[in-house]
C-alpha atoms as a PDB file:
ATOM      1  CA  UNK A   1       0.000   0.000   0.000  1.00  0.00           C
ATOM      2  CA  UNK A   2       1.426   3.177  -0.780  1.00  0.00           C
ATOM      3  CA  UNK A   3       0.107   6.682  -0.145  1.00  0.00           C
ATOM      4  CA  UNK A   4       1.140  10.590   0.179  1.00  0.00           C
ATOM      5  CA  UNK A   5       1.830  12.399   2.968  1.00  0.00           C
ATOM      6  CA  UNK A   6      -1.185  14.592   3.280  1.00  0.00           C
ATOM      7  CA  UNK A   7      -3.468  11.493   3.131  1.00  0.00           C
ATOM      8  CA  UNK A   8      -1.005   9.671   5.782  1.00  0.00           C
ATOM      9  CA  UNK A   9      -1.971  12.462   7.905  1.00  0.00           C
ATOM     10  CA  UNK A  10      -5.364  11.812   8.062  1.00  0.00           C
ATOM     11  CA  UNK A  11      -5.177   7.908   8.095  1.00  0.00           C
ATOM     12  CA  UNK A  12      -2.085   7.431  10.464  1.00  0.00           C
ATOM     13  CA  UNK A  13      -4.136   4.730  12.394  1.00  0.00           C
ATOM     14  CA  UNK A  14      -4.769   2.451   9.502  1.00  0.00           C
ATOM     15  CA  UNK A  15      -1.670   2.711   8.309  1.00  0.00           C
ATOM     16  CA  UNK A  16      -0.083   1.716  11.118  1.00  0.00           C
ATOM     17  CA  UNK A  17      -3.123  -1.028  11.576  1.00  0.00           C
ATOM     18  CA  UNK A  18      -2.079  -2.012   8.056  1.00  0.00           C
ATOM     19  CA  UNK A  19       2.105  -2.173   9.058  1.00  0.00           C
ATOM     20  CA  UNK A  20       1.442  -4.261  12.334  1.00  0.00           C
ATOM     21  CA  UNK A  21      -0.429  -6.988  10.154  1.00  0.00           C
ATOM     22  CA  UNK A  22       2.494  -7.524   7.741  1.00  0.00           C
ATOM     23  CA  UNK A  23       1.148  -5.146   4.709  1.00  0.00           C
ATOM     24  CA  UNK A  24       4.233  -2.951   3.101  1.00  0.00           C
ATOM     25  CA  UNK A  25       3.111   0.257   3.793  1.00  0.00           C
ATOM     26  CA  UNK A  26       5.129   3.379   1.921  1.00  0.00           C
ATOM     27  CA  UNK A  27       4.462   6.807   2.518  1.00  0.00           C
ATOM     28  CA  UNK A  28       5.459   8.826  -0.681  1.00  0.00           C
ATOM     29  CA  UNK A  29       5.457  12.455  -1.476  1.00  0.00           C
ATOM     30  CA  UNK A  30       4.941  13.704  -4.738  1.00  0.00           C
ATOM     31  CA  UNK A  31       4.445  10.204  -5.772  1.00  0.00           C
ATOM     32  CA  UNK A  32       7.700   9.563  -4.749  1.00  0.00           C
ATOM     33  CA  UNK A  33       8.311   7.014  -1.873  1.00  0.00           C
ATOM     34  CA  UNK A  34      10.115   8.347   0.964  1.00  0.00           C
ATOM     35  CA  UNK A  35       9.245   6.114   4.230  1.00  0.00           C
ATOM     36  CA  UNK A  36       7.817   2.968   4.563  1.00  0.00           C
ATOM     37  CA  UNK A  37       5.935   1.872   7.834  1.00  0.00           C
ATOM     38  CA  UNK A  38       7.133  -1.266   9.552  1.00  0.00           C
ATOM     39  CA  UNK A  39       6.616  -3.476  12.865  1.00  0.00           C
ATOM     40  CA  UNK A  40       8.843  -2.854  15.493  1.00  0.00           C
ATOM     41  CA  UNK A  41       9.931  -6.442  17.239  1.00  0.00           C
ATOM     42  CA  UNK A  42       9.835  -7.042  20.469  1.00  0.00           C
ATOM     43  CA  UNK A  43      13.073  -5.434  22.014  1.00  0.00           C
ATOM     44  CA  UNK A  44      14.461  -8.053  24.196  1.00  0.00           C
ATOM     45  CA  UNK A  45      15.792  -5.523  27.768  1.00  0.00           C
ATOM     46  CA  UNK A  46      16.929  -7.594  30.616  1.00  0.00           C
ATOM     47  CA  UNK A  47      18.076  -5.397  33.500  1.00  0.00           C
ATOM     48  CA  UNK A  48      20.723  -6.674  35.473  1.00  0.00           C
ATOM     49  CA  UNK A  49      20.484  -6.522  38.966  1.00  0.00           C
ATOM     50  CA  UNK A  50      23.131  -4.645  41.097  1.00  0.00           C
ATOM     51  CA  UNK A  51      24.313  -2.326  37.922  1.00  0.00           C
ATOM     52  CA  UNK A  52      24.771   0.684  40.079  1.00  0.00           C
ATOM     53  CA  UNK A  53      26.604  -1.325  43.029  1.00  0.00           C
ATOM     54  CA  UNK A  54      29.990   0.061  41.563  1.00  0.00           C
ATOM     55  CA  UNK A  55      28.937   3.957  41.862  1.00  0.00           C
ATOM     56  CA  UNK A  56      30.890   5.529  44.552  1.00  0.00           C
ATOM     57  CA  UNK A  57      28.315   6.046  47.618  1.00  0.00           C
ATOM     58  CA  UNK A  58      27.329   9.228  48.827  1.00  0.00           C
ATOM     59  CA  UNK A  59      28.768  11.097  51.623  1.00  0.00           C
ATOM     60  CA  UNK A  60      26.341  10.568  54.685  1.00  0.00           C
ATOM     61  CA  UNK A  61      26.056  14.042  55.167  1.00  0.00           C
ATOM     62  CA  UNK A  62      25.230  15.065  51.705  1.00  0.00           C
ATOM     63  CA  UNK A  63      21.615  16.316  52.036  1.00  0.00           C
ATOM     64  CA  UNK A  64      22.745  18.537  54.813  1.00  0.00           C
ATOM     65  CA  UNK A  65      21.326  21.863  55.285  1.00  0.00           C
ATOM     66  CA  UNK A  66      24.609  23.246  54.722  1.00  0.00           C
ATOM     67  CA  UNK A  67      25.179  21.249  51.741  1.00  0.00           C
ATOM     68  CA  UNK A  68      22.238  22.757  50.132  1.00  0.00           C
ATOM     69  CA  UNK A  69      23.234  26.432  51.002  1.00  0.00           C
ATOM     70  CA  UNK A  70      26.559  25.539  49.189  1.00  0.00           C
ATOM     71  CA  UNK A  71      24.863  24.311  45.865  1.00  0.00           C
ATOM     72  CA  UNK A  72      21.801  27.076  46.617  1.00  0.00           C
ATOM     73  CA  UNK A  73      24.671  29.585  46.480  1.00  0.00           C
ATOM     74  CA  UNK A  74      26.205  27.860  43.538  1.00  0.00           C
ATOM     75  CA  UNK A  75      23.348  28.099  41.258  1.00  0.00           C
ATOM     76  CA  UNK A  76      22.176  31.814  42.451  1.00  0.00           C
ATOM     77  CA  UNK A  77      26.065  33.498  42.171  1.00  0.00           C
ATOM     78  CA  UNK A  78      25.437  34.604  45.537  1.00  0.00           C
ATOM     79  CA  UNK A  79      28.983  33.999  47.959  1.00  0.00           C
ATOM     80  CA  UNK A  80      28.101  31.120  50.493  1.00  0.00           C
ATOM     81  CA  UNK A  81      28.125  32.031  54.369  1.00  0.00           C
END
């Protein structure tokens, strides 16, 4: 199946209807084909378990009220007490 953009526009959801049951669906412009719609598979993302174990821990104090001043007075220019 192949059709222009302006009528792609208005039929997106069939065409993608179309693409997920296995038709070849080109989008042209001017007649001329320029994309052509197709299924995406199934991406296959396993997470692994402990990936941010090796990140260097944070400081105990670092939510500290003084802590914040310092980055509050980073972000604003303003000289820190």
């Amino acid at each position: 199946m192949q059709c222009n953009i302006l009528d792609a526009q208005s039929q997106l959801s069939q065409l993608v209807q179309a693409a997920l049951a296995g038709e070849d669906v080109v989008i042209a412009n001017n007649g001329i084909p320029v994309v052509r719609l197709v299924k995406v598979e199934k991406q296959d993302v396993r997470r692994k378990p402990g990936a941010w174990s090796a990140l260097p821990k944070a400081d105990p104090d670092w939510d500290s009220p003084a802590t914040n001043a310092a980055i509050a007075a980073e972000i604003t220019g303003s000289e820190y007490p």
